[in-house]
Protein backbone atom coordinates (compact mmCIF):
# COMPACT_ATOMS: atom_id res chain seq x y z
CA UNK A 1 0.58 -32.50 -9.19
CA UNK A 2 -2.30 -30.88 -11.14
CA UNK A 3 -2.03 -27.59 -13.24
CA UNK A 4 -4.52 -26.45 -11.21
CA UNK A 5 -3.04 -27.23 -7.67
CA UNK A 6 0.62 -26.18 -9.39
CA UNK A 7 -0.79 -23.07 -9.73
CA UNK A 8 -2.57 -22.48 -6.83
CA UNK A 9 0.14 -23.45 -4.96
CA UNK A 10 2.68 -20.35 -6.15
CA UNK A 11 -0.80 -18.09 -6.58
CA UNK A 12 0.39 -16.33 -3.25
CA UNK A 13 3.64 -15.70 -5.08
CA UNK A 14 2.33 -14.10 -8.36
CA UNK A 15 0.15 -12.00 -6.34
CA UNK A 16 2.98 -10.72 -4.22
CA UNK A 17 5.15 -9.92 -7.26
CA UNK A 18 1.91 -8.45 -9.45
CA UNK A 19 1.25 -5.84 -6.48
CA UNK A 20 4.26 -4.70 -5.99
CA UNK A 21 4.65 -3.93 -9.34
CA UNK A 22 1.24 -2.21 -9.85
CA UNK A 23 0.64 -0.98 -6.36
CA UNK A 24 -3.32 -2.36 -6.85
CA UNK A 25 -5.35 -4.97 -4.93
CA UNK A 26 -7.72 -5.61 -8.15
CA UNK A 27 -5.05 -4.73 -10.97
CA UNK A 28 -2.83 -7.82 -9.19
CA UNK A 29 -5.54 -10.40 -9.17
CA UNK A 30 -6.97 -9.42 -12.29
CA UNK A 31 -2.85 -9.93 -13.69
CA UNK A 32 -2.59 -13.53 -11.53
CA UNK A 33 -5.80 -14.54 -13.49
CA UNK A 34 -4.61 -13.72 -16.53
CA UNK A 35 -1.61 -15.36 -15.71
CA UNK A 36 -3.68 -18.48 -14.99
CA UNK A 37 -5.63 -18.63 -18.51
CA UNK A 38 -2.31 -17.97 -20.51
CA UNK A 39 -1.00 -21.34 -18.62
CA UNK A 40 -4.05 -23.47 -19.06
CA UNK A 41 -3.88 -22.25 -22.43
CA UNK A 42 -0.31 -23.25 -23.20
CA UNK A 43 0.39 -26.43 -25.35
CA UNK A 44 3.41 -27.45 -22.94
CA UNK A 45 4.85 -27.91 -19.78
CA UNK A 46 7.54 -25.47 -18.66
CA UNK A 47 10.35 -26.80 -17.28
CA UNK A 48 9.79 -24.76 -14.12
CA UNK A 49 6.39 -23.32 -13.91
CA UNK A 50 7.78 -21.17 -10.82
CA UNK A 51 9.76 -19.47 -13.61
CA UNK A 52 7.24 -19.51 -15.85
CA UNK A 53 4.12 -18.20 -13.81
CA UNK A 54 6.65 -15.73 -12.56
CA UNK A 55 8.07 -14.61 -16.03
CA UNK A 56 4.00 -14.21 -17.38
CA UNK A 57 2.55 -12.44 -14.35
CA UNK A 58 5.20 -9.90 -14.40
CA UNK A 59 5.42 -9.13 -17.97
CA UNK A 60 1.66 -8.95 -18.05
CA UNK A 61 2.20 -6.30 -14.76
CA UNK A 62 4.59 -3.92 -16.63
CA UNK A 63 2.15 -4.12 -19.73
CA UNK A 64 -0.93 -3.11 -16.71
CA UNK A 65 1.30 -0.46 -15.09
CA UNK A 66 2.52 1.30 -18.09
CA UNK A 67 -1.30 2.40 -19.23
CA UNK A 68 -1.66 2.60 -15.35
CA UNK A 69 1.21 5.42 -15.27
CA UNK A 70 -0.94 7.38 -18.26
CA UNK A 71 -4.13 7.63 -15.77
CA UNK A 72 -2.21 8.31 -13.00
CA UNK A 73 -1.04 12.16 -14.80
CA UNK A 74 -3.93 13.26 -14.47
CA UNK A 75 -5.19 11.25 -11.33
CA UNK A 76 -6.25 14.14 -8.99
CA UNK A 77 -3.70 14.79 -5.88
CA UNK A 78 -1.48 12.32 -4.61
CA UNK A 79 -1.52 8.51 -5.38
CA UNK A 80 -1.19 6.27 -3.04
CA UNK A 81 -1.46 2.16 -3.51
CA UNK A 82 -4.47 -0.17 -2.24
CA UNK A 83 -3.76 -0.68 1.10
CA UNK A 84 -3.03 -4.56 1.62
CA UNK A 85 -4.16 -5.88 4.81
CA UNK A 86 -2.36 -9.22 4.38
CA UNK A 87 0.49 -10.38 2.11
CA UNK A 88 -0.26 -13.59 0.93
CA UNK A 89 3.15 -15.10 0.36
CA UNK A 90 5.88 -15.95 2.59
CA UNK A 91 9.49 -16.84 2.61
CA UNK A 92 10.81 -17.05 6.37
CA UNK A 93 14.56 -16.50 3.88
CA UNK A 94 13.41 -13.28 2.44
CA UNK A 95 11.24 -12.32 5.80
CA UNK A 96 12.90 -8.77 6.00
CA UNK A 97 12.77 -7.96 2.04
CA UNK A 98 9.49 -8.19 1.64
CA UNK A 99 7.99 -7.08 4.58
CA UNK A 100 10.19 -3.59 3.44
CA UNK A 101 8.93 -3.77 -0.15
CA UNK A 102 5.16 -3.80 0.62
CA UNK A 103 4.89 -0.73 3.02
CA UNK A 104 3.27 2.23 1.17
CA UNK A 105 6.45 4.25 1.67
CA UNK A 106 8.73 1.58 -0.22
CA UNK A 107 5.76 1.46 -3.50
CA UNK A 108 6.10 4.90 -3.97
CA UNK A 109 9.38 5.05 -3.52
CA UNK A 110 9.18 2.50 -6.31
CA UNK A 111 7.15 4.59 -8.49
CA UNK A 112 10.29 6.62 -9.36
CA UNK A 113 11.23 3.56 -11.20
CA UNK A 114 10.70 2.78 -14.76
CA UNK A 115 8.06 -0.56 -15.24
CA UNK A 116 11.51 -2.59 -16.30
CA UNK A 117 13.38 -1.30 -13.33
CA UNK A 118 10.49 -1.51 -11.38
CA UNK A 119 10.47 -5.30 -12.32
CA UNK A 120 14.43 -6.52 -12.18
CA UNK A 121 14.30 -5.14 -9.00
CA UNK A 122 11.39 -7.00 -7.58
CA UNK A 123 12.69 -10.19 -9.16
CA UNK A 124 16.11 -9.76 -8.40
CA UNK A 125 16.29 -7.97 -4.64
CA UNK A 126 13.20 -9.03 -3.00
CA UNK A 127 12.18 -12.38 -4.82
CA UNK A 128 15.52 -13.51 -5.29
CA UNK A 129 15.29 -14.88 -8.72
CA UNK A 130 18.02 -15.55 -10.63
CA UNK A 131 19.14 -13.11 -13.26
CA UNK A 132 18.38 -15.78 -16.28
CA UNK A 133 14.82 -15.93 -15.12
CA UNK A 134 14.89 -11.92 -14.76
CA UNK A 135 16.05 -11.72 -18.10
CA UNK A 136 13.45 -14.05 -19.03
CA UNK A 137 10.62 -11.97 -17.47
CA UNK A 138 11.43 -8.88 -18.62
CA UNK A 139 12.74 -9.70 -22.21
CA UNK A 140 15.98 -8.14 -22.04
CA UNK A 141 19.43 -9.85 -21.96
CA UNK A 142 21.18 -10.71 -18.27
CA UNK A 143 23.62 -7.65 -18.65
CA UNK A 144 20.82 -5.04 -19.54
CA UNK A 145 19.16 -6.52 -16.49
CA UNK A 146 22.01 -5.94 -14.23
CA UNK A 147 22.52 -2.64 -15.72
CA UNK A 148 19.05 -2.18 -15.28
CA UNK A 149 19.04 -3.26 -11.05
CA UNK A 150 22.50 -1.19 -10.39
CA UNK A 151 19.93 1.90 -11.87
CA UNK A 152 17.05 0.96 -9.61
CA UNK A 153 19.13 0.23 -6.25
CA UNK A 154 20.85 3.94 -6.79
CA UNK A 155 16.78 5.34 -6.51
CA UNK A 156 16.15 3.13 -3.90
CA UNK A 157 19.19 3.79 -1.78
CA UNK A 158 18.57 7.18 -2.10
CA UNK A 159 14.83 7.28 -0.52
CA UNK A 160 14.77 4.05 1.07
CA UNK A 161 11.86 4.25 4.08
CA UNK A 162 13.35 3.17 7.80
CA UNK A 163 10.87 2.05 10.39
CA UNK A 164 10.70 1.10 13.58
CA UNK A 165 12.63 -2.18 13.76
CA UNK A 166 10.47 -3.67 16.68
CA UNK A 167 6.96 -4.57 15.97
CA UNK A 168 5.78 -4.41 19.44
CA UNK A 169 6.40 -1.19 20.35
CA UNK A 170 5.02 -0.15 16.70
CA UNK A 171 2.06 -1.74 17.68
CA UNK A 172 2.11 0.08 21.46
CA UNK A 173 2.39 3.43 19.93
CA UNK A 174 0.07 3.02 17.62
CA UNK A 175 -3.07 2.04 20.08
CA UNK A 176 -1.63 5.06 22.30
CA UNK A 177 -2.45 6.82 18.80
CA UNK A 178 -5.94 5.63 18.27
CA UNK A 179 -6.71 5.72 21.59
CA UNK A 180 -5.83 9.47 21.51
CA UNK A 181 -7.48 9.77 18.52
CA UNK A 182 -10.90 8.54 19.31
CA UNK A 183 -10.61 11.01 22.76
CA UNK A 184 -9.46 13.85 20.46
CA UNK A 185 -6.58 14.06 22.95
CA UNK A 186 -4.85 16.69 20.63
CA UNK A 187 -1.74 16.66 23.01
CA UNK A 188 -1.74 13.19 23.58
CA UNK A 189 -0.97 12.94 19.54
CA UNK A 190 0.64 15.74 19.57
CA UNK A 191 3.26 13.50 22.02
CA UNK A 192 3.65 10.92 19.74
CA UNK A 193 4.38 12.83 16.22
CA UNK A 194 7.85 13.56 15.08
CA UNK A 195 8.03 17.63 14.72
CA UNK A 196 8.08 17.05 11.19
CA UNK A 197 5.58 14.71 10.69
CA UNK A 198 3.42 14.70 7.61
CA UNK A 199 -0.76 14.01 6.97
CA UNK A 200 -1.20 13.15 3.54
CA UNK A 201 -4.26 12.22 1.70
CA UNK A 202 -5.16 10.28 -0.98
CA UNK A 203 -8.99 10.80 -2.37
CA UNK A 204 -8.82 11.05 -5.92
CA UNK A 205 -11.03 13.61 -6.15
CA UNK A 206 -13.62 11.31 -5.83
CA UNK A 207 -14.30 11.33 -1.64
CA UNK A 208 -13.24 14.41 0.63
CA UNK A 209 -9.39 14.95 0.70
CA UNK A 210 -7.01 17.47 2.30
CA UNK A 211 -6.19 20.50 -0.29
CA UNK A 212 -2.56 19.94 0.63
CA UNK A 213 -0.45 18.02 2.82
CA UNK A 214 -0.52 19.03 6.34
CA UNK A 215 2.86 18.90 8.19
CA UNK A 216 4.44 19.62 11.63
CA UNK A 217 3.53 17.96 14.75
CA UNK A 218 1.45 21.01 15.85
CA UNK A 219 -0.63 21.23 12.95
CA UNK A 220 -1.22 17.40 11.76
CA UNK A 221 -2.42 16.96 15.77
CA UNK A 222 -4.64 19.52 15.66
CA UNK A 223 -6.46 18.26 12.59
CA UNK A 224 -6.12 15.43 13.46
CA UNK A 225 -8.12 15.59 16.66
CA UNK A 226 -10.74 17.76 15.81
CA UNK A 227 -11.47 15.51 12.38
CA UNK A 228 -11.69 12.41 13.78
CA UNK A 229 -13.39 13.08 17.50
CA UNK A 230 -16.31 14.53 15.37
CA UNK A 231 -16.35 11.28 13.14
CA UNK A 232 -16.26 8.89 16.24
CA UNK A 233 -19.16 11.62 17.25
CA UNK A 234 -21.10 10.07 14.28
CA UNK A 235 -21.04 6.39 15.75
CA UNK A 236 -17.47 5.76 13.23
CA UNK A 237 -15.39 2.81 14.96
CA UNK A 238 -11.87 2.61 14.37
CA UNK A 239 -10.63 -1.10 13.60
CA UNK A 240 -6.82 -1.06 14.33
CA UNK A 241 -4.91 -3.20 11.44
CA UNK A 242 -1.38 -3.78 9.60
CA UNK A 243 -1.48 -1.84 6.62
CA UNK A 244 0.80 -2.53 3.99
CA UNK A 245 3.31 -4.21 7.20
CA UNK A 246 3.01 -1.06 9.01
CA UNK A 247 0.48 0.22 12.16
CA UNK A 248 -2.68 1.36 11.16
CA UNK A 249 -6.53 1.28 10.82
CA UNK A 250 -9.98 0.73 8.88
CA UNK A 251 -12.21 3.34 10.09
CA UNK A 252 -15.80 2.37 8.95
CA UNK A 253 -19.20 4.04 9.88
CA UNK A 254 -22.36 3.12 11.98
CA UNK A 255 -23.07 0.53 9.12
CA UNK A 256 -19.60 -1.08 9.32
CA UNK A 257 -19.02 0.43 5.94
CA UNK A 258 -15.09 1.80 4.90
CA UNK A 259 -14.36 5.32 5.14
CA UNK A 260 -10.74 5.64 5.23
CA UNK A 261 -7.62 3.63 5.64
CA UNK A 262 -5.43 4.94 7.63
CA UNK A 263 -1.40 4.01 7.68
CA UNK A 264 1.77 5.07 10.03
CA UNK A 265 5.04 5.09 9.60
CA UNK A 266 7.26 4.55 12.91
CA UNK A 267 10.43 5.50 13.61
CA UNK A 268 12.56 6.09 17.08
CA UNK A 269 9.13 6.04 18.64
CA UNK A 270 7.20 8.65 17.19
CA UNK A 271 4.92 8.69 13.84
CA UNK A 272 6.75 9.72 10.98
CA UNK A 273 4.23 9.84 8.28
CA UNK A 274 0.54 9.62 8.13
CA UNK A 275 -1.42 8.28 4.62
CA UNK A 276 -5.12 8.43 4.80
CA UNK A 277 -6.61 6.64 1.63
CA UNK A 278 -10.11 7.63 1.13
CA UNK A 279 -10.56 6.98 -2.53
CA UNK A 280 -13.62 4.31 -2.82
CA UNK A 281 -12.08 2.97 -5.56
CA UNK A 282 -9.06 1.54 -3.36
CA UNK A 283 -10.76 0.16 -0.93
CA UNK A 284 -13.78 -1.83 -1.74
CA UNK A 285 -11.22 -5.22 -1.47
CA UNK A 286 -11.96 -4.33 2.53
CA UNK A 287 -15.78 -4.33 2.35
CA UNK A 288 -18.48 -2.34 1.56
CA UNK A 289 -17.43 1.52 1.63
CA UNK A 290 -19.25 4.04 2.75
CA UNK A 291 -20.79 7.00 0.88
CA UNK A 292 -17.73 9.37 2.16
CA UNK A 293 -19.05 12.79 1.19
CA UNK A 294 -22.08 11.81 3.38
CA UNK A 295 -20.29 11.45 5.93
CA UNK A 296 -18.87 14.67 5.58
CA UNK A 297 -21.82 16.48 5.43
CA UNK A 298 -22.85 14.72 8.50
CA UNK A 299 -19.72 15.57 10.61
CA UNK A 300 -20.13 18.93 9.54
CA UNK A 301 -23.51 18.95 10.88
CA UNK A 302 -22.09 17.78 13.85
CA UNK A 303 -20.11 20.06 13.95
CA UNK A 304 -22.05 22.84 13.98
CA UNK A 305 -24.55 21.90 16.57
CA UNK A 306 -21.00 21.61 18.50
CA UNK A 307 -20.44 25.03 18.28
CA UNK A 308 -23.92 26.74 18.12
């Protein structure tokens, strides 16, 4: 085998581990390049490139995410990742672990994490490498490392997301949710939120956002149904997807452009958590996106005729 088809071969792989550790569609892909010209560069053959690739993508990740975690103070509300429609690798051993580890709720639960935490745990709990090749990655001996992981599984015990264990009826409620949705059925969502559900947005100051997080099932329904009805009103279509492993959807506008991301979290049978992502600088790995403070203006238009 090649260099070239040795590395395409476990590209699926560094992807999976750069994302996770950076939380970004581009960041990751720029990081498996890199990865790629720092191996067709090298003089020698590893031993075991899987190592290898592995040990290079992820130290160039926590070298990406620590001048990542700089931007992010003063990024402007909350930060959410890229949402990732499909994850590329898959390991029918480690089916559960990683289909855990990429939901938005698990990344920013790993954001309490330190970069080298944030990496021994990757490597070690959902990759399943062995802690010589940890220690390899992360330049640090094997015990630091496991001191390292029995820091980062006390954080992630702590927070760590539950969902709905059946993907069917995740995937029910969530077209009973769109459906609603588009109808602007306020009590038909209202039905299908947990009474302490949560809308948060993620715009970075840089498309329309919520001020603050909107929460109870009450509340989130009612804005909810009067935001979106006016946006379907507008000739938006909502395109029902996994995001991130979990139910959700691209809405895009007349022009089939992005607007938002939307993602649930399920739990017991009602929505648990709601992340929009409207930020056009996290989602132009989905298409082209839309010009999202025109859209507002035109929805408030829209509004207005509504009511006068």
């Amino acid at each position: 085998m090649s260099e070239v088809e040795e590395f395409e071969e476990l590209r699926p792989l560094l992807f999976s581990i750069a994302y996770r550790i950076l939380g970004s569609v581009s960041e990751a892909e720029d990081a498996v390049q890199e990865t790629w010209l720092r191996f067709d560069g090298s003089p020698t053959r590893p031993t075991s490139t899987k190592a290898f690739l592995s040990a290079v993508v992820t130290r160039i990740s926590i070298d990406v995410l620590r001048s990542a975690r700089v931007r992010r103070e003063a990024y402007v509300g909350p930060w959410f990742p890229e949402p990732l429609l499909n994850d590329p690798y898959e390991d029918p051993q480690r089916s559960v672990e990683l289909a855990d580890s990429v939901s938005m709720a698990a990344l920013l639960l790993l954001e309490r994490l330190s970069p080298l935490e944030r990496a021994v745990f990757l490597m070690r709990e959902v990759f399943a490498f062995e802690f010589a090749d940890v220690a390899e990655a992360v330049g640090r001996s094997e015990p630091a490392c496991r001191q390292l992981l029995v820091r980062a599984r006390r954080h992630m015990e702590a927070g760590r997301p539950r969902f709905e264990a059946d993907r069917q009826e995740r995937r029910e409620l969530a077209t009973r949710f769109f459906d609603a949705l588009k109808n602007g059925d306020v009590g038909g969502l209202q039905d299908l939120l947990a009474a302490d559900v949560q809308l948060v947005g993620d715009g970075g100051g840089k498309a329309p956002q919520l001020s603050k997080a909107v929460r109870g099932s009450e509340s989130v329904a009612r804005v909810l149904g009067k935001g979106f009805h006016l946006l379907f009103r507008v000739d938006a279509t909502v395109e029902p997807q996994e995001i991130n492993g979990q139910p959700g959807a691209i809405f895009r506008d007349r022009d089939g452009k992005v607007i938002t991301v939307l993602a649930l979290d399920v739990l017991d049978g009602q929505v648990q958590t709601i992340r929009s992502v409207t930020n056009p600088d996290k989602l132009g790995h989905l298409g082209p996106v839309a010009d999202a403070w025109a859209i507002d203006r035109e929805v408030r238009q829209a509004r207005r005729r509504r009511t006068s």
